[in-house]
Protein backbone atom coordinates (compact mmCIF):
# COMPACT_ATOMS: atom_id res chain seq x y z
CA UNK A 1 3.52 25.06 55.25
CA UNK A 2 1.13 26.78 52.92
CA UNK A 3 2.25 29.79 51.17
CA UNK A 4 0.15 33.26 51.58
CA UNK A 5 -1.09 36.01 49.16
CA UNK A 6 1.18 38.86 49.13
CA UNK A 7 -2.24 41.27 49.62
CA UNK A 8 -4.18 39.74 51.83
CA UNK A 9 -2.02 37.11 53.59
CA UNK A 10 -4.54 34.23 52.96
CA UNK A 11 -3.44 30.82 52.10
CA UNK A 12 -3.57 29.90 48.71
CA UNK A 13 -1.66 26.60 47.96
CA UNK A 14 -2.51 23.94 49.99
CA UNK A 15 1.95 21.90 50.18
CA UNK A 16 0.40 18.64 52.81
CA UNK A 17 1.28 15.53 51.32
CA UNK A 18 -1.00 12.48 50.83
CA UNK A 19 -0.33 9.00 50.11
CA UNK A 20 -2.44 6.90 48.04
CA UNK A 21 -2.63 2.85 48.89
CA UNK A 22 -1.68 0.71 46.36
CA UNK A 23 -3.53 -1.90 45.08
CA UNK A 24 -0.68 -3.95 45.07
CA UNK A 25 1.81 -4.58 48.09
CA UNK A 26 4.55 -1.86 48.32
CA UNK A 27 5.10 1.57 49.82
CA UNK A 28 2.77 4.03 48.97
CA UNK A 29 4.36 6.85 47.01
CA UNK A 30 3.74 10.36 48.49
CA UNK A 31 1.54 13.10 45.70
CA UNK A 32 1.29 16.13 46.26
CA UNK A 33 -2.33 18.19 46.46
CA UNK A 34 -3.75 20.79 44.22
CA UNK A 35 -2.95 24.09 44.12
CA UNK A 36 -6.84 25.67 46.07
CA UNK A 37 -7.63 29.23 46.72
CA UNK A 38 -8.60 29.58 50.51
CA UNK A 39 -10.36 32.87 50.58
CA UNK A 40 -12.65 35.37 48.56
CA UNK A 41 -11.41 35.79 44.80
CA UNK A 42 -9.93 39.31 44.77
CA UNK A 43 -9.28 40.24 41.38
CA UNK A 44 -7.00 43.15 42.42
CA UNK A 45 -4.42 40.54 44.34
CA UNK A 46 -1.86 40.12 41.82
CA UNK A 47 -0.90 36.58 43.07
CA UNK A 48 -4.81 35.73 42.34
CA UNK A 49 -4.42 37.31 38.87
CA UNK A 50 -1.60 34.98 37.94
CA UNK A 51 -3.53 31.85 39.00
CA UNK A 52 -6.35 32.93 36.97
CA UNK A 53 -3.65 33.46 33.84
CA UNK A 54 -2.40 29.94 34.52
CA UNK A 55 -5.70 28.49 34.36
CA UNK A 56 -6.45 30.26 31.08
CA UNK A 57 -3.26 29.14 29.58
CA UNK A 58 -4.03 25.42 30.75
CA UNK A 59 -7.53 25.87 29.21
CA UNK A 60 -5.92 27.32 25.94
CA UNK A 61 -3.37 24.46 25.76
CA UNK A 62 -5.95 21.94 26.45
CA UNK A 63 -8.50 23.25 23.22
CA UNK A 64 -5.18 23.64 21.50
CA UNK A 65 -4.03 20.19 21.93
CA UNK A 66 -7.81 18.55 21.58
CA UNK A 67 -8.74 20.46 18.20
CA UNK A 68 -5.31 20.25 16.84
CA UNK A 69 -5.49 16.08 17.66
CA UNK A 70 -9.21 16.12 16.40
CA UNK A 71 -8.14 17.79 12.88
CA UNK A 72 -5.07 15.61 11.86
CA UNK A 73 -6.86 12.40 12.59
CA UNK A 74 -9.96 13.53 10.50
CA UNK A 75 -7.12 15.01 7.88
CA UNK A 76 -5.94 11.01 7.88
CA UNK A 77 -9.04 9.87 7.25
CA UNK A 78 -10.12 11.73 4.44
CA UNK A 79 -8.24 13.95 2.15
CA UNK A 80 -5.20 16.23 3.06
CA UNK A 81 -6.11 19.11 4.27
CA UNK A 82 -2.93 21.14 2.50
CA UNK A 83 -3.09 24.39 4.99
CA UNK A 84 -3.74 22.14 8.44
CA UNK A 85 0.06 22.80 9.39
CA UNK A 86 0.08 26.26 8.82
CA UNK A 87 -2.81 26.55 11.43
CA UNK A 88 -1.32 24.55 14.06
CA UNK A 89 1.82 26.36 13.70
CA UNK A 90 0.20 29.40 13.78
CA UNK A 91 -2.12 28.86 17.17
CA UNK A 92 1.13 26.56 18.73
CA UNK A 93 2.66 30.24 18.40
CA UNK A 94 0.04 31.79 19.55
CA UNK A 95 -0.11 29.45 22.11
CA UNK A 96 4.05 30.24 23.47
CA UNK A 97 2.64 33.86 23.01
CA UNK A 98 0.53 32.96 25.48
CA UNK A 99 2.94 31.20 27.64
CA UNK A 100 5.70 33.97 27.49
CA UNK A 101 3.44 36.49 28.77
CA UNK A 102 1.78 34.74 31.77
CA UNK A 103 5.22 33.78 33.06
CA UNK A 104 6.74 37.81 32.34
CA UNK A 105 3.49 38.98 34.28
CA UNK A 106 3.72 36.73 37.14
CA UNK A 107 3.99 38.50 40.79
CA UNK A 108 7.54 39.05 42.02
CA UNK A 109 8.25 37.25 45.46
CA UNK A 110 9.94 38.72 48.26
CA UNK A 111 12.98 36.38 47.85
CA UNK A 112 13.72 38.21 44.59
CA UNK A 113 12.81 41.40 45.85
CA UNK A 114 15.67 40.78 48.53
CA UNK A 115 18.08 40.07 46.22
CA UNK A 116 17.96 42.98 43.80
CA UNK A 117 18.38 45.43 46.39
């Protein structure tokens, strides 16, 4: 059952389940699909603004994790770069910033809605 925007009531997250064959004999294990965005990108749906958030964060944990990897394995093949874990402490935290506000500025759902009341 997909799950709608709270705005417009389009689906947004696409919960079938698809199996993918082995190459081997056995029973295929069920995965579940992406999360897709049926519909026109609304920046003023709130539930659209989150995605977008989560995206960015993946994006800024993927550069995070690629540099970071990139600049201790070129510190370990030359010499030691003495201020290399200052920086990745320093964007790691930047990076939790990050992750602390995307999840405080996700949309509230109706189920919580209904139980504060």
């Amino acid at each position: 059952m997909p799950v709608h925007s709270h705005r417009t009531g389009v689906p947004f997250v696409n919960c079938r389940r698809i199996t993918i064959e082995p190459a081997t004999a056995g029973a295929a294990a069920p995965l579940p699909m992406p999360i897709r965005w049926y519909g026109p990108a609304d920046p003023a749906d709130p539930t659209y603004c989150h995605y977008e958030r989560v995206v960015n964060l993946c994006l800024h944990g993927g550069l995070f994790a690629a540099v970071n990897t990139g600049l201790w394995f070129v510190q370990g093949l030359r010499h030691p770069w003495s201020h290399l874990g200052w920086l990745s402490l320093t964007w790691g935290a930047f990076w939790l910033l990050h992750l602390i506000i995307v999840l405080r500025l996700r949309p509230r759902t109706e189920v919580l809605d209904q139980g504060e009341g």
